[in-house]
C-alpha atoms as a PDB file:
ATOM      1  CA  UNK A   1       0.000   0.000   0.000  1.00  0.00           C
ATOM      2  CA  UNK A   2       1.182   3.504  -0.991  1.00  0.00           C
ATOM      3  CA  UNK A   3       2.005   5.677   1.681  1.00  0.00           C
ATOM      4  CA  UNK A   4       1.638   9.777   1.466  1.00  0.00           C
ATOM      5  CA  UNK A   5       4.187  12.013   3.602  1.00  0.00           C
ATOM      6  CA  UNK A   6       1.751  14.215   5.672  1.00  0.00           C
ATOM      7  CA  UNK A   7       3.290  17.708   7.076  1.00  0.00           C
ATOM      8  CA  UNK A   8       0.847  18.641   9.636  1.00  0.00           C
ATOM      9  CA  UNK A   9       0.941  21.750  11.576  1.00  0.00           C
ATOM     10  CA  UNK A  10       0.717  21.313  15.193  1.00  0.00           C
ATOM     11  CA  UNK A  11       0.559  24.181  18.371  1.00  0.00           C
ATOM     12  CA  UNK A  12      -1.597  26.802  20.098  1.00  0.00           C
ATOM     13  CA  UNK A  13       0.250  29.835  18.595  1.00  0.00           C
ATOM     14  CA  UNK A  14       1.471  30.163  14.598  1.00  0.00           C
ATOM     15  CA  UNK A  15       5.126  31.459  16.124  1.00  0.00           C
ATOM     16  CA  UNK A  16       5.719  28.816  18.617  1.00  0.00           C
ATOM     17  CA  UNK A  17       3.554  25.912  16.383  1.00  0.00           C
ATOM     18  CA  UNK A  18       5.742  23.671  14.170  1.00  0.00           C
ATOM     19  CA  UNK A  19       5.150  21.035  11.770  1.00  0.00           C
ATOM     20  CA  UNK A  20       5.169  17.157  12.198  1.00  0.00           C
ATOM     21  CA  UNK A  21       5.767  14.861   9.747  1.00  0.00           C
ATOM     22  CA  UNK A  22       3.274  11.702   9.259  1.00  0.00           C
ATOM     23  CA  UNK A  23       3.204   8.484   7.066  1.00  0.00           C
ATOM     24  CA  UNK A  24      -0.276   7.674   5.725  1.00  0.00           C
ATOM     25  CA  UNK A  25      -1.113   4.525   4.315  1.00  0.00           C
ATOM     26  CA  UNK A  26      -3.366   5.410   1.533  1.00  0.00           C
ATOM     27  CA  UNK A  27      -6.305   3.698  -0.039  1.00  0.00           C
ATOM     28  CA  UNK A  28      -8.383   4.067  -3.223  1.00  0.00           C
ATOM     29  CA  UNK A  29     -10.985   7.282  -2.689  1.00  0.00           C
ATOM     30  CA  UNK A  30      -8.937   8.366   0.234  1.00  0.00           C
ATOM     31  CA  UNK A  31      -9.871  12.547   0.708  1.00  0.00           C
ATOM     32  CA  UNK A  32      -7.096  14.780   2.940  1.00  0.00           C
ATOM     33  CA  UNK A  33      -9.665  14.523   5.851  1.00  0.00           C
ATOM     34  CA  UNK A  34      -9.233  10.896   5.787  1.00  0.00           C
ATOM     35  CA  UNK A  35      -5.697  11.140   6.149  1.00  0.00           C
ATOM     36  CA  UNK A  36      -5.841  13.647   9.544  1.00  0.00           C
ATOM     37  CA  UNK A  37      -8.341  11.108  10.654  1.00  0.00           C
ATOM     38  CA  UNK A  38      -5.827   7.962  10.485  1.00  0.00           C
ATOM     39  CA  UNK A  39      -3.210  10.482  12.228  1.00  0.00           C
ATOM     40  CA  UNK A  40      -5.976  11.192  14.952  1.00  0.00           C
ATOM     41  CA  UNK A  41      -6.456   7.723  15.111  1.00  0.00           C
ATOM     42  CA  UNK A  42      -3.218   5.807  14.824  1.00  0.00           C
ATOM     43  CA  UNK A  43      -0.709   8.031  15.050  1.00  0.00           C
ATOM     44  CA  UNK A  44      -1.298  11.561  17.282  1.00  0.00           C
ATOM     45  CA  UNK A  45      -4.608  11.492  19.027  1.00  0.00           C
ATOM     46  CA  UNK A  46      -4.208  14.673  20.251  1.00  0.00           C
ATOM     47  CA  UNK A  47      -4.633  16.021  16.993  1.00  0.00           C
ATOM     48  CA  UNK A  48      -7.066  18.759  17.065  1.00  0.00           C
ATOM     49  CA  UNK A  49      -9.628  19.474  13.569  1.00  0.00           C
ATOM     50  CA  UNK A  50     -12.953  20.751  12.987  1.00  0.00           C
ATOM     51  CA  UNK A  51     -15.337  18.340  11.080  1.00  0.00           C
ATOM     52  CA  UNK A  52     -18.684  17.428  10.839  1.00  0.00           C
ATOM     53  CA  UNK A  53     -20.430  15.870   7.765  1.00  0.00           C
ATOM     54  CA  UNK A  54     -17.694  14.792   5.176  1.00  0.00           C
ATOM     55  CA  UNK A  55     -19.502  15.479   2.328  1.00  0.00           C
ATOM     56  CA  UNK A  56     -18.665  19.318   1.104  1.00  0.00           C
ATOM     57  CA  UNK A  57     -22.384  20.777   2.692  1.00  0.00           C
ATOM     58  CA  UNK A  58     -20.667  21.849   5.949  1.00  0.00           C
ATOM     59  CA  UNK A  59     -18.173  23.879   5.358  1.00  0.00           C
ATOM     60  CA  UNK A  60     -16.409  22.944   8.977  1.00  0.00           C
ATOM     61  CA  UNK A  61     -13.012  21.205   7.388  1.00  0.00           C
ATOM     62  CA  UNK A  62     -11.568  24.147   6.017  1.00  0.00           C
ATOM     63  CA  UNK A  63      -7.875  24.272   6.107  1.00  0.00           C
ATOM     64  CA  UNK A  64      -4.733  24.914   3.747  1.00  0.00           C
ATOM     65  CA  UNK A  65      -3.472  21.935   1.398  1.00  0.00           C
ATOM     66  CA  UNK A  66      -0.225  22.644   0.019  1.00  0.00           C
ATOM     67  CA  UNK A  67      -0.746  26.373   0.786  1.00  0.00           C
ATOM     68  CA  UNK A  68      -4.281  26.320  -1.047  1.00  0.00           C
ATOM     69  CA  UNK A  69      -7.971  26.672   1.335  1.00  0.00           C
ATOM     70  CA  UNK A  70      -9.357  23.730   0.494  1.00  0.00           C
ATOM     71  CA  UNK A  71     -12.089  21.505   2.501  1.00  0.00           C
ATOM     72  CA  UNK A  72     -10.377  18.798   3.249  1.00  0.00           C
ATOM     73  CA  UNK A  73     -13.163  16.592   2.993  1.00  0.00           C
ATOM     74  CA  UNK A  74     -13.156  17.273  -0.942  1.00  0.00           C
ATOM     75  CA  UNK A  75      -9.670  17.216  -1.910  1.00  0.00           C
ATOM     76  CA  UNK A  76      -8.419  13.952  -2.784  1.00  0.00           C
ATOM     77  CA  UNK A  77      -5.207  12.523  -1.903  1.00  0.00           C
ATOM     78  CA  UNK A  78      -4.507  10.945  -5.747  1.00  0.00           C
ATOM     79  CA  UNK A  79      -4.444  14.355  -7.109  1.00  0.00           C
ATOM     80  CA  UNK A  80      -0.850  14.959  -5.591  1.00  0.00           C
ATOM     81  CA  UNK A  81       1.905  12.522  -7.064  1.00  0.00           C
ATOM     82  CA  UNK A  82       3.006   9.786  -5.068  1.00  0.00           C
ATOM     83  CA  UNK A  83       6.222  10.604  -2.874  1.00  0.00           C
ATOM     84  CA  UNK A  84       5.006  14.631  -2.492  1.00  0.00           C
ATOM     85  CA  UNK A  85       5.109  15.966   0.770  1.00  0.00           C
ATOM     86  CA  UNK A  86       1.206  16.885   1.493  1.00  0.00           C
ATOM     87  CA  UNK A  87       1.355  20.294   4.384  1.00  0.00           C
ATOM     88  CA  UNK A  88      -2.320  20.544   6.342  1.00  0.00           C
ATOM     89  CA  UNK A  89      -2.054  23.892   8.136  1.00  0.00           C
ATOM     90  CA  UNK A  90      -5.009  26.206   9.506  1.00  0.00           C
ATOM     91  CA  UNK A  91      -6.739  29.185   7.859  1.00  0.00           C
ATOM     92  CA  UNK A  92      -4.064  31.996   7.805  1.00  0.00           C
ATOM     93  CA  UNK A  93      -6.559  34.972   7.798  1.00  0.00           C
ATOM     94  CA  UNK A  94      -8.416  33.730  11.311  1.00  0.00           C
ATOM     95  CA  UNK A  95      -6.813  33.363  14.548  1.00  0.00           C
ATOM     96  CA  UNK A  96      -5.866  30.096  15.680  1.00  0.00           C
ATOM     97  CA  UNK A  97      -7.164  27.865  17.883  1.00  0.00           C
ATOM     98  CA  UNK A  98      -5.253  24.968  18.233  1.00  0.00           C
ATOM     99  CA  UNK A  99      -3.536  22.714  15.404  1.00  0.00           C
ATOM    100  CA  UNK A 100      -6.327  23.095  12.518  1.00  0.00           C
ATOM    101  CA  UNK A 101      -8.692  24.723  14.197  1.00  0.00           C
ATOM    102  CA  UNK A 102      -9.072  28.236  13.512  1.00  0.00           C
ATOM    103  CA  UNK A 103     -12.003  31.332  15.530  1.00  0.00           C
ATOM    104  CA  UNK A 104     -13.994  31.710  12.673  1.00  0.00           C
ATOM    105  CA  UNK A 105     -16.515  33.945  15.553  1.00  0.00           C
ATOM    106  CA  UNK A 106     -15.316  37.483  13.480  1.00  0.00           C
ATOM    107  CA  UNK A 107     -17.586  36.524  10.504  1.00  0.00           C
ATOM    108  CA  UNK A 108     -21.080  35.744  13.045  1.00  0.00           C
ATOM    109  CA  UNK A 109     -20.309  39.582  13.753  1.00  0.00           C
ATOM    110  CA  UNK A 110     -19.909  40.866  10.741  1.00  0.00           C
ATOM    111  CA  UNK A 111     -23.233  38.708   9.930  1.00  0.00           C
ATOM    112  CA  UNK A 112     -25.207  40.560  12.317  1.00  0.00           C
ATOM    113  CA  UNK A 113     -24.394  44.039  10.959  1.00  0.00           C
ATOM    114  CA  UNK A 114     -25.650  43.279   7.864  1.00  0.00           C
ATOM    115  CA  UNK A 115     -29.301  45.226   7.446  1.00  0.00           C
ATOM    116  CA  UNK A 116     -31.861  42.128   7.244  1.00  0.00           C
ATOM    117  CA  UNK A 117     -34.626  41.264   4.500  1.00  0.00           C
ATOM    118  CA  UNK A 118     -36.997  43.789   4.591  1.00  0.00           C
ATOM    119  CA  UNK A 119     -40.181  43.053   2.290  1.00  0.00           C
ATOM    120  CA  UNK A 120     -42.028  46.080   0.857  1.00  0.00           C
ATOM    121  CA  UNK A 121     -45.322  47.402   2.166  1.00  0.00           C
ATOM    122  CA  UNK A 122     -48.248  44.985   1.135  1.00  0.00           C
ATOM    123  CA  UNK A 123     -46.174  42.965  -1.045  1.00  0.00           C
ATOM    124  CA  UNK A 124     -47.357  40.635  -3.577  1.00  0.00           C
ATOM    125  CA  UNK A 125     -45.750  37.272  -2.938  1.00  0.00           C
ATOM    126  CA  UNK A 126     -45.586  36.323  -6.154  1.00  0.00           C
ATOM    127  CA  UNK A 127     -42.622  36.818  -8.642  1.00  0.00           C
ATOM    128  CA  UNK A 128     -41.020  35.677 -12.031  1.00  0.00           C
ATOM    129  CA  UNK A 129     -38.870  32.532 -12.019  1.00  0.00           C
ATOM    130  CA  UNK A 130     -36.219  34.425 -13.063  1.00  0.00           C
ATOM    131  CA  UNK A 131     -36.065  36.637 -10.221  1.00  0.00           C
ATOM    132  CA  UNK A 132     -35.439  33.381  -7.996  1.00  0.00           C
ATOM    133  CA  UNK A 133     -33.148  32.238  -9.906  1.00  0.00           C
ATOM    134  CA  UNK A 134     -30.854  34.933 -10.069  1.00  0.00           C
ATOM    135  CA  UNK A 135     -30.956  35.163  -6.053  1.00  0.00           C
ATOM    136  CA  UNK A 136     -30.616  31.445  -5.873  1.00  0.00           C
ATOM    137  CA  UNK A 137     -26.978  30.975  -6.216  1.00  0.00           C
ATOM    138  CA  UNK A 138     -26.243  33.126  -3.357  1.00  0.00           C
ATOM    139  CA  UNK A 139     -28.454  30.570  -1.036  1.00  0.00           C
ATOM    140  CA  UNK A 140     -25.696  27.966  -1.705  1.00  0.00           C
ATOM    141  CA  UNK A 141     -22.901  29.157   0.229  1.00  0.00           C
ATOM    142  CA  UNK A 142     -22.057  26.868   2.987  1.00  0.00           C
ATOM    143  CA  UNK A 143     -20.226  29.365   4.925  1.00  0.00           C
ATOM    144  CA  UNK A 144     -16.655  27.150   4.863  1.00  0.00           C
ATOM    145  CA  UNK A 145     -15.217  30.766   4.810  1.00  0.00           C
ATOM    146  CA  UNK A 146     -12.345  29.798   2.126  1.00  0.00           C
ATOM    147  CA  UNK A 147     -13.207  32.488  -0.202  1.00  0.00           C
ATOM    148  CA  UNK A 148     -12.803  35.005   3.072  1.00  0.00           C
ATOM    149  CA  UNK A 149      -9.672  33.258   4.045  1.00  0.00           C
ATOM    150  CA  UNK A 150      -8.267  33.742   0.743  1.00  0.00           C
ATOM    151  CA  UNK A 151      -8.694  37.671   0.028  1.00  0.00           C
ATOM    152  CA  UNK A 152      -6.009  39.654  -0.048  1.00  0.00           C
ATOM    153  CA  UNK A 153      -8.127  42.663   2.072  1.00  0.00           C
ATOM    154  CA  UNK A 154      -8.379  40.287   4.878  1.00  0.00           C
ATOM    155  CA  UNK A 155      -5.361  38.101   4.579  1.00  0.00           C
ATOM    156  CA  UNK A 156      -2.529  40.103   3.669  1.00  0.00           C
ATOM    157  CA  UNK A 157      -3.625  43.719   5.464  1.00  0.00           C
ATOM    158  CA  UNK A 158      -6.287  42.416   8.138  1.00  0.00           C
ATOM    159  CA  UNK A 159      -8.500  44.681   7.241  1.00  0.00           C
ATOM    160  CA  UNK A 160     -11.140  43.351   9.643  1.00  0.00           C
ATOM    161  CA  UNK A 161     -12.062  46.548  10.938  1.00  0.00           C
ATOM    162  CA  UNK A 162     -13.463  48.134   7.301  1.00  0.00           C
ATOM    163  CA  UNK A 163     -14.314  44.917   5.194  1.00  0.00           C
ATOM    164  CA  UNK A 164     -16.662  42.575   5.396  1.00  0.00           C
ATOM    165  CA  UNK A 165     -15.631  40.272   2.622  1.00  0.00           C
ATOM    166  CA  UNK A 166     -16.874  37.688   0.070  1.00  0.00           C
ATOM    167  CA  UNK A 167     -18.931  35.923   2.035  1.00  0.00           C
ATOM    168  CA  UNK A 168     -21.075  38.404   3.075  1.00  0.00           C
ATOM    169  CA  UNK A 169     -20.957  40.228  -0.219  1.00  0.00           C
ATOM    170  CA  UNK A 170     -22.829  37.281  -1.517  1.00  0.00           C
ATOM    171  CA  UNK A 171     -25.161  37.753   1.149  1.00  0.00           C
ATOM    172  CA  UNK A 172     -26.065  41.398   0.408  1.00  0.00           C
ATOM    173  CA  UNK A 173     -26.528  40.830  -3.154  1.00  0.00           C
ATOM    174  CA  UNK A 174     -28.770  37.887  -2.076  1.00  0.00           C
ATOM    175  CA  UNK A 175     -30.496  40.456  -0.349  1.00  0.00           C
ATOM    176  CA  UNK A 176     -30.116  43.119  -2.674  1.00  0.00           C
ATOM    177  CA  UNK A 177     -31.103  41.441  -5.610  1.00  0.00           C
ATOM    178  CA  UNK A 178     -34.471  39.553  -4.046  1.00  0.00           C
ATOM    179  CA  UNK A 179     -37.645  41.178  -5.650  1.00  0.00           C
ATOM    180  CA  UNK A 180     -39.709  41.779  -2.455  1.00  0.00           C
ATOM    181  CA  UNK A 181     -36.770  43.446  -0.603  1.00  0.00           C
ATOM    182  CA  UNK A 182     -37.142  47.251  -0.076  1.00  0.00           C
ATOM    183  CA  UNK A 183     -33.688  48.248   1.355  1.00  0.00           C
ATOM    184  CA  UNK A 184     -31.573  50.477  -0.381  1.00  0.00           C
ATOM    185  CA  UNK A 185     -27.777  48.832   1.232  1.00  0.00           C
ATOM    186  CA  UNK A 186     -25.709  50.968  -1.074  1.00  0.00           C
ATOM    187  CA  UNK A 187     -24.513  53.201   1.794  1.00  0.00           C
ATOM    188  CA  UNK A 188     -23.884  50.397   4.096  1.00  0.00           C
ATOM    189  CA  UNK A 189     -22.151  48.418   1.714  1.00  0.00           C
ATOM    190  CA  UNK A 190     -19.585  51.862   0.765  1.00  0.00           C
ATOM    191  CA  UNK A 191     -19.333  53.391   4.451  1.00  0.00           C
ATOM    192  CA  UNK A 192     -19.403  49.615   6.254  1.00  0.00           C
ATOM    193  CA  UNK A 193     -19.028  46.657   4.835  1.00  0.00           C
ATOM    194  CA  UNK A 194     -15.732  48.236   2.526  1.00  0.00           C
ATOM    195  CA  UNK A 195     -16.792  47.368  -1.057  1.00  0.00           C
ATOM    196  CA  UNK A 196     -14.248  49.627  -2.321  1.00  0.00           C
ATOM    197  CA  UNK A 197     -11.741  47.355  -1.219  1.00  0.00           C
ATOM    198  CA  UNK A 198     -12.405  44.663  -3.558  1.00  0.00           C
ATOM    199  CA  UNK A 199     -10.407  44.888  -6.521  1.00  0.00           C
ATOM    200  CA  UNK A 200     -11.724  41.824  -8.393  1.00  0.00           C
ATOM    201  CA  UNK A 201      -9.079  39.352  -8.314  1.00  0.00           C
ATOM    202  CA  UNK A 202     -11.299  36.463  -8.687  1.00  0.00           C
ATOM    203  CA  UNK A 203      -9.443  35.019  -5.881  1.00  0.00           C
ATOM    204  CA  UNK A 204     -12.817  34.633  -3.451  1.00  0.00           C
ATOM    205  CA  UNK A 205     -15.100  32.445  -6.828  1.00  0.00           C
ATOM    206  CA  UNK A 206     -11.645  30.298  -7.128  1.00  0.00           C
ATOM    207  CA  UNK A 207     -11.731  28.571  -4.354  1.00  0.00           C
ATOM    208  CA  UNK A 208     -15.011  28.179  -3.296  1.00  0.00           C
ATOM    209  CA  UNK A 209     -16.655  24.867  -3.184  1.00  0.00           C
ATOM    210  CA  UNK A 210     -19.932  25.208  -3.811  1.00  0.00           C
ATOM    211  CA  UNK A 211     -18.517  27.379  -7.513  1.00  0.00           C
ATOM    212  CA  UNK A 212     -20.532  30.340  -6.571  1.00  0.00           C
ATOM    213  CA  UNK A 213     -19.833  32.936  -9.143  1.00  0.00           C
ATOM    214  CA  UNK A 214     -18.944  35.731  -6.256  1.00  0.00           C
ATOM    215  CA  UNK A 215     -17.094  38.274  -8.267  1.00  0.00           C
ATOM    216  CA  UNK A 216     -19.020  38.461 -11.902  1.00  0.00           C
ATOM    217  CA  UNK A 217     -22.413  37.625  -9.955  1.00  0.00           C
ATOM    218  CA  UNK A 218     -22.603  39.366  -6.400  1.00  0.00           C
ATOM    219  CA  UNK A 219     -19.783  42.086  -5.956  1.00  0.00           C
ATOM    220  CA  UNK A 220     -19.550  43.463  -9.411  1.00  0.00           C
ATOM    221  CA  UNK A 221     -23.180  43.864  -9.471  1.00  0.00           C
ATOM    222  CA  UNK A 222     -23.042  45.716  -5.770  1.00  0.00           C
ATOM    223  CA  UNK A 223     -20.376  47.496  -6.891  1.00  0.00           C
ATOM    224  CA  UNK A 224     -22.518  49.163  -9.825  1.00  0.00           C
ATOM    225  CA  UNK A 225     -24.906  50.219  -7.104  1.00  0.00           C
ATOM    226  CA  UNK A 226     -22.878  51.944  -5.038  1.00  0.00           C
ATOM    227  CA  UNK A 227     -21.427  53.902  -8.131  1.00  0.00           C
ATOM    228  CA  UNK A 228     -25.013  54.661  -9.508  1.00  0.00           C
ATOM    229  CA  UNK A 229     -26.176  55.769  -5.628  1.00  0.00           C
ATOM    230  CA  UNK A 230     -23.192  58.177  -5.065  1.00  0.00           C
ATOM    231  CA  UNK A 231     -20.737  58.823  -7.751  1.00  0.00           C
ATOM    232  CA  UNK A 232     -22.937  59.098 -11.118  1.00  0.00           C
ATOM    233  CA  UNK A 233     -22.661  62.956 -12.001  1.00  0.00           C
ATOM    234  CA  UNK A 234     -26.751  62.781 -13.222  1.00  0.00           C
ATOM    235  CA  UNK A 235     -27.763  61.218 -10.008  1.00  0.00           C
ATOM    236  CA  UNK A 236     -26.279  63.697  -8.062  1.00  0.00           C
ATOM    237  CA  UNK A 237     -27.710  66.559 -10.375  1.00  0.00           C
ATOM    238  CA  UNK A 238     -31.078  65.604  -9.774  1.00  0.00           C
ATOM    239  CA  UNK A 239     -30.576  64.785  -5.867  1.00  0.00           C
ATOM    240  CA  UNK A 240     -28.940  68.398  -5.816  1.00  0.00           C
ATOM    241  CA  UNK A 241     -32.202  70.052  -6.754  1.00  0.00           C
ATOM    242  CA  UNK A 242     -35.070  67.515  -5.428  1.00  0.00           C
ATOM    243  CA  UNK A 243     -33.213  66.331  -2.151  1.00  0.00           C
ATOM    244  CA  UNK A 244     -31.879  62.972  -1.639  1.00  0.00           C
ATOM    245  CA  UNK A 245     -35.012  60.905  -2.100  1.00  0.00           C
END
């Protein structure tokens, strides 16, 4: 049986933790999380990961494979050539935990800060397919965080203070873009949630799992908004002379 070389990182702090190198047996249809798993159980048992339901709908597995957020649960261990070194390490953007585990808790903040679904006065419940559909890619995030992990904004500056991020950029447009919602989030989204950040890298719809579309489909779209509520010159002709409504 083939064995993979697994470089694990292990500690409670990123400057004192270190990494420890593991032999895996591995088997046909073997995934990354399968291989920390045979560590836990074999090997280290003090091994520390978050998991839950091993098939990609969870988002809790989500670590760095050979310096790329991945879930582990979905990244297979035949896709790296036999006798490569494999490194597991935790979510650089978050603080750590322990080991793998990363405090994901900054996003549930940011989450709460966001305006809610507001329907309009006396609705009518009743809209085109289309309108659900175009709303209905946003309802697929799982919330794994990858795409937040992996923006520059947050990972290379920490700008946790200003930006909100992918995630819940695809949760505004969500918002934004349902039929029956009557908030205008075009303020929040320049003065709070730091849209002008973004400079479209593409990075954030890379890596996520469930291949949400966030640049071309959610911030692009919000970023248009926010230029058409403050920065186009007829716009602010006519709010000039009739007031800001």
């Amino acid at each position: 049986m083939p064995e993979a070389i697994m470089k694990v990182f292990r500690g409670i702090s990123r400057e004192a933790g270190e990494f420890k190198t593991y032999k895996v047996p591995v088997e046909e249809g073997m995934v990354v999380l399968d291989a920390i798993h045979y560590i836990q159980g074999f090997l280290d048992p003090e091994l520390s990961v978050r998991w839950n339901c091993k098939a990609a709908k969870c988002g809790s597995c989500s670590a760095e494979v050979n310096g790329y957020p991945s879930l582990m649960c979905k990244t297979r261990m035949d896709r790296f050539p036999e006798g490569q070194e494999i490194t597991v390490e935790p979510l650089k953007t978050f603080p750590l935990v322990k080991d793998l585990v990363t405090d994901v808790s900054w996003n549930y903040e940011v989450n709460k800060k966001i305006p809610p679904f507001t329907p309009k006065p006396d609705a009518d419940w009743t809209f085109m397919q289309e309108d659900i559909e175009r709303v209905q890619e946003f309802r697929k995030c799982i919330e794994c965080f990858l795409c937040q992990d992996v923006c520059h904004v947050l990972r290379d500056h920490d700008r946790k203070d200003v930006f909100a991020g992918p995630r819940f950029f695809v949760r505004m447009a969500g918002l934004e873009m349902h039929p029956l919602d009557a908030l205008n989030r075009a303020e929040f989204l320049k003065d709070h949630a730091g849209l002008g950040f973004c400079n479209i890298t593409k990075c954030c719809t890379e890596v996520c799992p469930e291949e949400i579309h966030i640049t071309d489909n959610a911030i692009i779209p919000l970023k248009e908004r926010v230029v058409d509520e403050f920065y186009d010159p007829v716009l602010m002709f006519f709010k000039k002379i009739f007031g800001k409504s």
